[in-house]
C-alpha atoms as a PDB file:
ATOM      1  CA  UNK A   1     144.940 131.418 153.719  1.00  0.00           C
ATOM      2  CA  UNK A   2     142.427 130.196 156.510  1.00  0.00           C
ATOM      3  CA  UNK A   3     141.208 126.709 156.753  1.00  0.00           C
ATOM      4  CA  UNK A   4     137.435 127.759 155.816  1.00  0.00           C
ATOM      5  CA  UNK A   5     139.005 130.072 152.831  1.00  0.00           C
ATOM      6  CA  UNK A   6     140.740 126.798 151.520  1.00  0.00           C
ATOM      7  CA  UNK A   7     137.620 125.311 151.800  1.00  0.00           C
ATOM      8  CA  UNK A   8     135.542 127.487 150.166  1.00  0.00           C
ATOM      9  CA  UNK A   9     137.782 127.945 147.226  1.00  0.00           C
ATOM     10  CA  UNK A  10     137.752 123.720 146.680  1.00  0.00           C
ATOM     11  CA  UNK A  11     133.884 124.352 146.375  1.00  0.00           C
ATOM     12  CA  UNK A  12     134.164 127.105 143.723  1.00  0.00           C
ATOM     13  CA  UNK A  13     136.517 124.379 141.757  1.00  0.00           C
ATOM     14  CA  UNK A  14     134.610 121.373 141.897  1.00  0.00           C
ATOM     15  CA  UNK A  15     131.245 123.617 140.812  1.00  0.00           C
ATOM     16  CA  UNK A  16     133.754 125.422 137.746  1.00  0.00           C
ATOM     17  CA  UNK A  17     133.018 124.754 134.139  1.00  0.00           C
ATOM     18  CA  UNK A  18     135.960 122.131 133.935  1.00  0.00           C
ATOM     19  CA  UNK A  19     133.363 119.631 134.450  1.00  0.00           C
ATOM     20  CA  UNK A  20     130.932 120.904 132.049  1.00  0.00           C
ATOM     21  CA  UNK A  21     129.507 118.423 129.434  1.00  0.00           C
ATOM     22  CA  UNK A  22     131.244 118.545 126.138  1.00  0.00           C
ATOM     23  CA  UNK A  23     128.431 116.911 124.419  1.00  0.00           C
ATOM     24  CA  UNK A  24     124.944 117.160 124.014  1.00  0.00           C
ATOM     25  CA  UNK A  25     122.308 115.833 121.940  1.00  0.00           C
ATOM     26  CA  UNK A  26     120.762 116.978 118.320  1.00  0.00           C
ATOM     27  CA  UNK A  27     117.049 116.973 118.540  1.00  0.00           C
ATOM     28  CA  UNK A  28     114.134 118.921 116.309  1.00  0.00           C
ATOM     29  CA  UNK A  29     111.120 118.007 114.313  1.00  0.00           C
ATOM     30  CA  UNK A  30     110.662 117.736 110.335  1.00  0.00           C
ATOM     31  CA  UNK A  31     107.546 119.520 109.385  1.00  0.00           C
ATOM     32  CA  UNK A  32     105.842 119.583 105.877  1.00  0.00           C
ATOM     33  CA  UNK A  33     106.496 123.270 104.686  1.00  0.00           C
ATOM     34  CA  UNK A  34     102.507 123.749 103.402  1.00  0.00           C
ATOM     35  CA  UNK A  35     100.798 122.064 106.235  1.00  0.00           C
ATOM     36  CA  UNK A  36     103.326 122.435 109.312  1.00  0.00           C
ATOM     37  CA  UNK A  37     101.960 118.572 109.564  1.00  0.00           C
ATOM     38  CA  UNK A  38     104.694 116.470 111.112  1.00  0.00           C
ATOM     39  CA  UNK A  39     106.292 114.209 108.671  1.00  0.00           C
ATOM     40  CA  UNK A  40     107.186 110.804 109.718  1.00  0.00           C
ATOM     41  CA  UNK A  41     110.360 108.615 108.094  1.00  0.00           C
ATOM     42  CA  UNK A  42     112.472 110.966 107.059  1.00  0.00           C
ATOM     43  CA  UNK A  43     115.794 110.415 106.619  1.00  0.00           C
ATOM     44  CA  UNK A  44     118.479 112.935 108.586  1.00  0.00           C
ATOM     45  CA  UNK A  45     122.373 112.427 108.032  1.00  0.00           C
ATOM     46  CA  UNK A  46     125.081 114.038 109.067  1.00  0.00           C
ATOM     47  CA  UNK A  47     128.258 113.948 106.759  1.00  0.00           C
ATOM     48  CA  UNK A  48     130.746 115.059 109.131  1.00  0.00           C
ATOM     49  CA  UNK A  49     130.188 112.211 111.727  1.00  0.00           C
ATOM     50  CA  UNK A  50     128.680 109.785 109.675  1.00  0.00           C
ATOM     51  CA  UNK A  51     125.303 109.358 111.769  1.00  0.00           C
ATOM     52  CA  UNK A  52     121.847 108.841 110.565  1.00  0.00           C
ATOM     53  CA  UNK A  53     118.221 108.918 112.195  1.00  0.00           C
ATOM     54  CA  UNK A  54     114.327 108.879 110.911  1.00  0.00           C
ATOM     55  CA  UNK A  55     111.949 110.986 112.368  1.00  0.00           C
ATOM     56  CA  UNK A  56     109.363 108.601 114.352  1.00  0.00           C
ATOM     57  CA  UNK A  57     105.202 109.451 113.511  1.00  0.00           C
ATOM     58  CA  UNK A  58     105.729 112.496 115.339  1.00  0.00           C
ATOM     59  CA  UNK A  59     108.088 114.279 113.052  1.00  0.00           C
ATOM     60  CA  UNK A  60     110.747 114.295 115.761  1.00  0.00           C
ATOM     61  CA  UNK A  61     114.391 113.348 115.391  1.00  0.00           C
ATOM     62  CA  UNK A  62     117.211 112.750 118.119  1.00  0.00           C
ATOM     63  CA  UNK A  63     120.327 111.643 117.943  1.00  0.00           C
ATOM     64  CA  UNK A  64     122.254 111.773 121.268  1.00  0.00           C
ATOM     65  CA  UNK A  65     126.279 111.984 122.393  1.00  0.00           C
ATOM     66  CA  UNK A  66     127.248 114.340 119.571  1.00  0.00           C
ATOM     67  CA  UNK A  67     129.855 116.451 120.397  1.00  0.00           C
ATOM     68  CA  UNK A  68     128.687 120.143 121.222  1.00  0.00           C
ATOM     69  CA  UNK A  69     128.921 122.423 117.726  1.00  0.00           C
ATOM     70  CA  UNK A  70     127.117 123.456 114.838  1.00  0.00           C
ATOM     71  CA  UNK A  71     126.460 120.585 112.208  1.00  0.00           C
ATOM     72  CA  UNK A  72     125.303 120.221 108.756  1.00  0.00           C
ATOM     73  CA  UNK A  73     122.516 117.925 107.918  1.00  0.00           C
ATOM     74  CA  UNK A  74     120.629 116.870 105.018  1.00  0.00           C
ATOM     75  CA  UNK A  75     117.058 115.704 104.867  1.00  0.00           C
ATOM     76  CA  UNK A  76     115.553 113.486 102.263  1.00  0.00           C
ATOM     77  CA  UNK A  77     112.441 111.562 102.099  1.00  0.00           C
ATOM     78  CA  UNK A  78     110.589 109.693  98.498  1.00  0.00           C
ATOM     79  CA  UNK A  79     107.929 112.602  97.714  1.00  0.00           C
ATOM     80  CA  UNK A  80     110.057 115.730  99.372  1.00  0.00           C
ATOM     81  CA  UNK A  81     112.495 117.758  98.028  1.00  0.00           C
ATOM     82  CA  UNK A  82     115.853 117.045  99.569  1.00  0.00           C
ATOM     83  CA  UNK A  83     117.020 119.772 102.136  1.00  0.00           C
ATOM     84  CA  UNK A  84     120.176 120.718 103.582  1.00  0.00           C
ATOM     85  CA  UNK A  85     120.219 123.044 106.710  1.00  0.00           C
ATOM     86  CA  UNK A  86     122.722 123.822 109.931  1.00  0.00           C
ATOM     87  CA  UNK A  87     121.632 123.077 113.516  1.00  0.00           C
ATOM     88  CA  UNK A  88     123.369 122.456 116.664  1.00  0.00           C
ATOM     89  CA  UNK A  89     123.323 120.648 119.528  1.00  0.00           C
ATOM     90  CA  UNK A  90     121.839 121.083 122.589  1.00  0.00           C
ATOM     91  CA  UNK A  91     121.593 120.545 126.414  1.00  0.00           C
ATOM     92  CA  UNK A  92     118.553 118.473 126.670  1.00  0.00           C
ATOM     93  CA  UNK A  93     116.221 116.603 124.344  1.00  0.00           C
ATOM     94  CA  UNK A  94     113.901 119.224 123.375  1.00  0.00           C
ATOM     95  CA  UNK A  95     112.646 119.436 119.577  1.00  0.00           C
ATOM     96  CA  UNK A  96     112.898 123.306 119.587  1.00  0.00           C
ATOM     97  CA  UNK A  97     114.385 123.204 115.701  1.00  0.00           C
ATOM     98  CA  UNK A  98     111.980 122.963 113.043  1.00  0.00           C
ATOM     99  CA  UNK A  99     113.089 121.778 109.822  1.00  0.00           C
ATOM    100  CA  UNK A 100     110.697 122.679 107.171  1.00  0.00           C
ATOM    101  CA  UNK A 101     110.655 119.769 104.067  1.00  0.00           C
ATOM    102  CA  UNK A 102     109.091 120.948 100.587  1.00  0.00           C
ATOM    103  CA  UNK A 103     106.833 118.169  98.955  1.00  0.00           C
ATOM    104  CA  UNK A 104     107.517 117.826  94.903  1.00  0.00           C
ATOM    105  CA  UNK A 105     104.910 118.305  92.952  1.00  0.00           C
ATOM    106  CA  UNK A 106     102.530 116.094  92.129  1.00  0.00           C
ATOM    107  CA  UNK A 107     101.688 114.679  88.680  1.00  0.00           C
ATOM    108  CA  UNK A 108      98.903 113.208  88.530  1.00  0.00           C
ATOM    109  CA  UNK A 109      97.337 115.628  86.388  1.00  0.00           C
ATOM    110  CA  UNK A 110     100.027 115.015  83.239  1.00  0.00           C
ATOM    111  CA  UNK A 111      99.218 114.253  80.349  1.00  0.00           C
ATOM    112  CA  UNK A 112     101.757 111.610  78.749  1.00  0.00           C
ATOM    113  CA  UNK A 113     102.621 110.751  75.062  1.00  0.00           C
ATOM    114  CA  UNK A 114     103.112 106.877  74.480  1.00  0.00           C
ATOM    115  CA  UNK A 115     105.547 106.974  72.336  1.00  0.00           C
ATOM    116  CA  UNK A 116     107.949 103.721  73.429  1.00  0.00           C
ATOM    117  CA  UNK A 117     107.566 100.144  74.686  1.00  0.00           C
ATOM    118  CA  UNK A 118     108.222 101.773  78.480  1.00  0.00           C
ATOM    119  CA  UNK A 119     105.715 103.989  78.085  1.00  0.00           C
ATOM    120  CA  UNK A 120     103.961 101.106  76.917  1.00  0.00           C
ATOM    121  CA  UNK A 121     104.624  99.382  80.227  1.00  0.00           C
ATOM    122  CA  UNK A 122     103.958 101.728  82.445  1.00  0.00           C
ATOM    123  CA  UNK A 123     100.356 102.279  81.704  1.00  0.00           C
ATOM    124  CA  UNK A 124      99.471  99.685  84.741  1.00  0.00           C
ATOM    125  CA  UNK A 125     101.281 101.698  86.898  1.00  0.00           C
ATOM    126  CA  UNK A 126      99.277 105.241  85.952  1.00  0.00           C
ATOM    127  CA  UNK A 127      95.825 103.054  86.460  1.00  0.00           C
ATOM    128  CA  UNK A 128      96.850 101.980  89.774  1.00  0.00           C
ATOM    129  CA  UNK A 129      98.220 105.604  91.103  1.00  0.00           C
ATOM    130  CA  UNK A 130      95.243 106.956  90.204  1.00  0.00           C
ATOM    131  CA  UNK A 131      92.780 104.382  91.463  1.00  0.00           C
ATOM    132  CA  UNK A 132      94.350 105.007  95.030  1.00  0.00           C
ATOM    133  CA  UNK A 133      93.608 102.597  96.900  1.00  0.00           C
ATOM    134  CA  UNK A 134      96.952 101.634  98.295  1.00  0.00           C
ATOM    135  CA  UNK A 135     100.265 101.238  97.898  1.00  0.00           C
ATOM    136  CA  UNK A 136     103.647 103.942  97.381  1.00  0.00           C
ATOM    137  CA  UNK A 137     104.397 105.222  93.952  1.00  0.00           C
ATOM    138  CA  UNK A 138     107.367 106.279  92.715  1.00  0.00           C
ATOM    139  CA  UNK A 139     108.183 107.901  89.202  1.00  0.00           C
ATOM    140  CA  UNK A 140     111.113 108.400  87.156  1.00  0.00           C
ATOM    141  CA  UNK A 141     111.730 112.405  88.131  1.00  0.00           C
ATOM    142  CA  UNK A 142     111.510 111.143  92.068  1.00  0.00           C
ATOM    143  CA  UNK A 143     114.164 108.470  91.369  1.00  0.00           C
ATOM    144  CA  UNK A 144     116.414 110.942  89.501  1.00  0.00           C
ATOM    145  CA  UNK A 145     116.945 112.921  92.544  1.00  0.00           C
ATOM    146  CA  UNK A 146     118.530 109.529  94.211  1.00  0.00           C
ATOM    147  CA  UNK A 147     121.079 109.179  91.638  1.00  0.00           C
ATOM    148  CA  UNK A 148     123.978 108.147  93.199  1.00  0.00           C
ATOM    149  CA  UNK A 149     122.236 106.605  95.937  1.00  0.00           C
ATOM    150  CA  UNK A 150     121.478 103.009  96.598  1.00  0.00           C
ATOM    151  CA  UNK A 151     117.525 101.600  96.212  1.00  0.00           C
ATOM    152  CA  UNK A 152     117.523  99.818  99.749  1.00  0.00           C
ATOM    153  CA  UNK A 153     118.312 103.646 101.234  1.00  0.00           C
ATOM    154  CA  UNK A 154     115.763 105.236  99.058  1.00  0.00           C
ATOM    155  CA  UNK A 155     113.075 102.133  99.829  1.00  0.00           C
ATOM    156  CA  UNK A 156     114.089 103.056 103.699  1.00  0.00           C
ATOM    157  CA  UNK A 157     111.708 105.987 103.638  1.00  0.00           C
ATOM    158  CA  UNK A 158     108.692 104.502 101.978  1.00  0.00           C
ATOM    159  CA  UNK A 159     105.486 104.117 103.779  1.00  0.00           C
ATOM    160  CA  UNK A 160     105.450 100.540 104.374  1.00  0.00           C
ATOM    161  CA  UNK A 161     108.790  99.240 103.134  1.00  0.00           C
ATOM    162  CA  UNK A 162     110.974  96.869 105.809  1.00  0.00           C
ATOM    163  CA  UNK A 163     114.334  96.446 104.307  1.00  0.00           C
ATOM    164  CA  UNK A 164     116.737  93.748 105.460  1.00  0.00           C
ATOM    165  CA  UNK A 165     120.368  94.425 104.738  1.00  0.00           C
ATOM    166  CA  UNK A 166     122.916  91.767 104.763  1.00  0.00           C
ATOM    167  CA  UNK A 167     126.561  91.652 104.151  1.00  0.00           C
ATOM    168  CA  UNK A 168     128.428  93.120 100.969  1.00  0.00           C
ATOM    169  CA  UNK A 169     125.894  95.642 100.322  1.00  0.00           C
ATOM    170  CA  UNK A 170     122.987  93.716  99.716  1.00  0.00           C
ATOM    171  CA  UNK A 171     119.600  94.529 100.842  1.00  0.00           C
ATOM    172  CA  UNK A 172     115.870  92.724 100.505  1.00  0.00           C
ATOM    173  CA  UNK A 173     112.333  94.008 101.115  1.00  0.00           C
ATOM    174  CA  UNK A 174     110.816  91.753 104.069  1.00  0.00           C
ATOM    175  CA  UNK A 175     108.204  91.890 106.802  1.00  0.00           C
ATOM    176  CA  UNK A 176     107.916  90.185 110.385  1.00  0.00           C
ATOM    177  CA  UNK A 177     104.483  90.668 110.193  1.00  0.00           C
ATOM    178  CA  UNK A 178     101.540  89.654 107.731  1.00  0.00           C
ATOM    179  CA  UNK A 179     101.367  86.243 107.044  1.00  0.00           C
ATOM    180  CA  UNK A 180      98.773  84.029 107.466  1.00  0.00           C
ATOM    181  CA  UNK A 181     100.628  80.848 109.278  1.00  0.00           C
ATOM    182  CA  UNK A 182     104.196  79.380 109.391  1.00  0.00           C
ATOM    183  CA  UNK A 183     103.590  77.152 106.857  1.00  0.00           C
ATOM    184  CA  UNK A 184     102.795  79.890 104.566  1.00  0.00           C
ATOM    185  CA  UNK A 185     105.915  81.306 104.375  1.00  0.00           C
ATOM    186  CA  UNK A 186     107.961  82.134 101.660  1.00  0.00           C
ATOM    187  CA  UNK A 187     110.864  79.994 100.791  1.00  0.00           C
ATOM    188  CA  UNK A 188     114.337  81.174 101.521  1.00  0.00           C
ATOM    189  CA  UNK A 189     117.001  78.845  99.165  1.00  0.00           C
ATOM    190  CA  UNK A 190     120.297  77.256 100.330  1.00  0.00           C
ATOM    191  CA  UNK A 191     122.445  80.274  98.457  1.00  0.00           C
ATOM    192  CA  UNK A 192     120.463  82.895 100.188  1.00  0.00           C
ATOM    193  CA  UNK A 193     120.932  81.173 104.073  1.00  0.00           C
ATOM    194  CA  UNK A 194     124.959  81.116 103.241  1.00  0.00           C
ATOM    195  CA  UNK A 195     124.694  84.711 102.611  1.00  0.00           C
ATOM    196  CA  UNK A 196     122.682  85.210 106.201  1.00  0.00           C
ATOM    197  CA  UNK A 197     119.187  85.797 105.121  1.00  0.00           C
ATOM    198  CA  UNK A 198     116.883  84.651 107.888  1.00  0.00           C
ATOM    199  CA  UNK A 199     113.987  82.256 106.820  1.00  0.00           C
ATOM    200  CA  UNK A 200     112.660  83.473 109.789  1.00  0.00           C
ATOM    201  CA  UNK A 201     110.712  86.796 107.817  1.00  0.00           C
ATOM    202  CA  UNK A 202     108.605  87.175 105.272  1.00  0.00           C
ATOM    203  CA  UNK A 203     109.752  88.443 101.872  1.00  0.00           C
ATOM    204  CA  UNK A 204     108.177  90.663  99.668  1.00  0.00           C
ATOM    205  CA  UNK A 205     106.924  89.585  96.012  1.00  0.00           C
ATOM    206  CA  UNK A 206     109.101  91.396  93.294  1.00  0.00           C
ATOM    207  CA  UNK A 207     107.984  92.017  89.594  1.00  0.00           C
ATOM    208  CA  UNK A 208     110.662  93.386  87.263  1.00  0.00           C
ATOM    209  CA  UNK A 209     109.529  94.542  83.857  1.00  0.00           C
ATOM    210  CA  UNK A 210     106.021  92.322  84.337  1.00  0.00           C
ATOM    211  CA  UNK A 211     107.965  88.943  85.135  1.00  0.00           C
ATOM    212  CA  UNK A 212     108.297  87.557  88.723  1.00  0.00           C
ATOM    213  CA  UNK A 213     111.674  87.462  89.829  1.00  0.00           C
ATOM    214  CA  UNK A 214     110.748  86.465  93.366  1.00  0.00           C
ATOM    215  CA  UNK A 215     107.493  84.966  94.277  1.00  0.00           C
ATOM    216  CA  UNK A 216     108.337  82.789  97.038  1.00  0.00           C
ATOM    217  CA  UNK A 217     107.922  79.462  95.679  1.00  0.00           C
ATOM    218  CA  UNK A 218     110.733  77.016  96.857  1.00  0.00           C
ATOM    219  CA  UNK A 219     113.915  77.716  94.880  1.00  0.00           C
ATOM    220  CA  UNK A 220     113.291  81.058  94.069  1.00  0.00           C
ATOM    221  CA  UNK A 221     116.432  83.338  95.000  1.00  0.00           C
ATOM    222  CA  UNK A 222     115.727  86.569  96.941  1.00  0.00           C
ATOM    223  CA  UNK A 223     116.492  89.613  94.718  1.00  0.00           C
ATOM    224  CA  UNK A 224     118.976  92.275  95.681  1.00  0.00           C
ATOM    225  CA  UNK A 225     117.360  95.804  95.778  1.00  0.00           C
ATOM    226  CA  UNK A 226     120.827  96.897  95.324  1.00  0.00           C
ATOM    227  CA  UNK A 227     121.456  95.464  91.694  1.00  0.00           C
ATOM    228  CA  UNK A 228     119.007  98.533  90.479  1.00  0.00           C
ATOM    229  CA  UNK A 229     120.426 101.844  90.653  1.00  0.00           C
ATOM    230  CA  UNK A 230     117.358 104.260  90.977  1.00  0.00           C
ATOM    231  CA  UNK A 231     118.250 106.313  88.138  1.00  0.00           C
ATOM    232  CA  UNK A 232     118.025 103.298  86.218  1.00  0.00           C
ATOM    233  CA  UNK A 233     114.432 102.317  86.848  1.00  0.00           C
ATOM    234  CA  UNK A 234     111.263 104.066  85.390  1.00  0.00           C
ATOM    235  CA  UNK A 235     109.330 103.534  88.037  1.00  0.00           C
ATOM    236  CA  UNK A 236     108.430 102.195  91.355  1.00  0.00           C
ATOM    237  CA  UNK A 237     105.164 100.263  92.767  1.00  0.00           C
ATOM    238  CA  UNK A 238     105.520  99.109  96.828  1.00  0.00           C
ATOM    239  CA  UNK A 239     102.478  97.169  98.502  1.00  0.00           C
ATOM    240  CA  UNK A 240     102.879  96.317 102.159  1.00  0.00           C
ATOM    241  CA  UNK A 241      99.985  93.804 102.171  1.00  0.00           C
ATOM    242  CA  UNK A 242      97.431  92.112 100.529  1.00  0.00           C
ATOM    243  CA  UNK A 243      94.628  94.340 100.988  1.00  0.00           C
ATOM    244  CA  UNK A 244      96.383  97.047  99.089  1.00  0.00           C
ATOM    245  CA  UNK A 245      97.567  95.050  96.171  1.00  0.00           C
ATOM    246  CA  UNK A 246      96.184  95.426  92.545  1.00  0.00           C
ATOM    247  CA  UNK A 247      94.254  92.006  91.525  1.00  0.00           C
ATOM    248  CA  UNK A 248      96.549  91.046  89.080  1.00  0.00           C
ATOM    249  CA  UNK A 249      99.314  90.797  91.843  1.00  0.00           C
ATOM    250  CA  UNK A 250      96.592  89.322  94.346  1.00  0.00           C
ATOM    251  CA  UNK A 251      97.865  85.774  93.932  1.00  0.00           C
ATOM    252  CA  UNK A 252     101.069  86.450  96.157  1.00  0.00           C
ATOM    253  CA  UNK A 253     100.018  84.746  99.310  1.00  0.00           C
ATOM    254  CA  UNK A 254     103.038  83.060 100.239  1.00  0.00           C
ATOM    255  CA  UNK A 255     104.967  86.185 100.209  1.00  0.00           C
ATOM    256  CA  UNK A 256     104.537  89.891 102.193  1.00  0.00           C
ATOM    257  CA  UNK A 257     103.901  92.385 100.385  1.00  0.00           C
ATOM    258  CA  UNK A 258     105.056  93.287  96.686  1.00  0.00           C
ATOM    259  CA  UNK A 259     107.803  95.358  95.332  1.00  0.00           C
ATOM    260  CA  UNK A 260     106.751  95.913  91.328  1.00  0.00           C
ATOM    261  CA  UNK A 261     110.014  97.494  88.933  1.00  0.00           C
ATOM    262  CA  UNK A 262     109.973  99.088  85.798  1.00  0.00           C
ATOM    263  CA  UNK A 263     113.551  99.964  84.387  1.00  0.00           C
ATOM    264  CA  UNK A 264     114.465 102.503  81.610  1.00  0.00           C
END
């Protein structure tokens, strides 16, 4: 073989597919299936690898340095029905897969029979669903597609709700944002800093069945999202600020936001 023939045949190696890239990146957008609007916070996972993103305001997803093949992924977001679809991953980070998510149906038009004490209790929380001006709702058919999940992940994808998650599984609903001064803020106890909550955010108000379990007052120990399962609860009120808040609730000003529970 010739010197130039040796040469050209090291060119044809280096340029060969042995150096190819061997992953790539999974990338799309989450769309509502009526609209085509792009729908923002919704939760993607991926069983096999254990990875998990939320789309951003645009609808858009990407998760990057996932090993080139075909993957299974499920989609689920507080209002949507849950969907699980294939895609795979490609060269670049271009949102060419659409991933169309099915809202569930709204009830605001039910009639309900008050025939218990919870039914009893929830009539606050029909008032201020239909007066609409603010705040996340979440009913009892919505929670029972969660079951098996835990509240903090199902809180993740609700307009408004900043969950902190700390060691052993426990999670809180807090804020950087949306208090009025330092001095305002809520109270974090002694037990709560040992377990590495920061009294550096603000925490959200939490009502439970009408009583204050957290309200921010010195003393008062955070409460754990994840001691509710969410088929355990009726339903779900979540209030990222003052503003929004129903004026029974209105006197929470050392706290951010409210969180308001009503279990079966």
């Amino acid at each position: 073989m010739t010197r130039h023939a040796a040469l050209a045949l090291g060119a044809m190696l280096l340029a060969s597919p042995l150096s190819a890239q061997s992953t790539g990146a999974l990338t799309g957008r989450v769309v509502h299936a009526a609209t085509n609007q792009p729908v923002a916070g919704v939760e993607l996972s991926i069983p096999a690898i254990s990875r998990t993103v939320l789309t951003d305001s645009g609808g858009t997803f990407v998760l990057r340095d996932i090993a080139v093949a075909r993957y299974q992924v499920v989609l689920r977001k507080v209002g949507f029905q849950p969907l699980a679809s294939t895609i795979a991953t490609t060269g670049a980070d271009v949102a060419a897969q659409i991933l169309r998510l099915a809202p569930i149906a709204t009830e605001l038009s039910e009639v309900v029979v008050v025939s218990s004490m919870a039914d009893l209790r929830l009539t606050s929380f029909e008032e201020h669903r239909r007066a609409r001006m603010g705040g996340s709702f979440l009913t009892a058919k919505q929670l029972e597609q969660e079951r098996g999940r835990a509240l903090a992940d199902v809180l993740q994808t609700v307009s408004g709700a900043d969950i902190v998650r700390l060691g052993r599984g426990s999670a809180y609903f807090a804020t950087r944002r949306g208090y009025d001064s330092f001095m305002n803020m809520p109270g974090v106890g002694a037990g709560d800093r040992m377990r590495g909550a920061s009294p550096g955010l603000c925490y959200a108000a939490v009502v439970v069945n009408n009583v204050f379990v957290y309200r921010g007052e010195g003393g008062d120990e955070l409460f754990d999202l994840n001691s509710l399962a969410p088929d355990d609860i009726l339903a779900i009120e979540v209030y990222k600020g003052g503003a929004t808040m129903p004026l029974e609730y209105n006197a929470t000003r050392k706290t951010c936001g409210l969180l308001v529970i009503f279990t079966k």
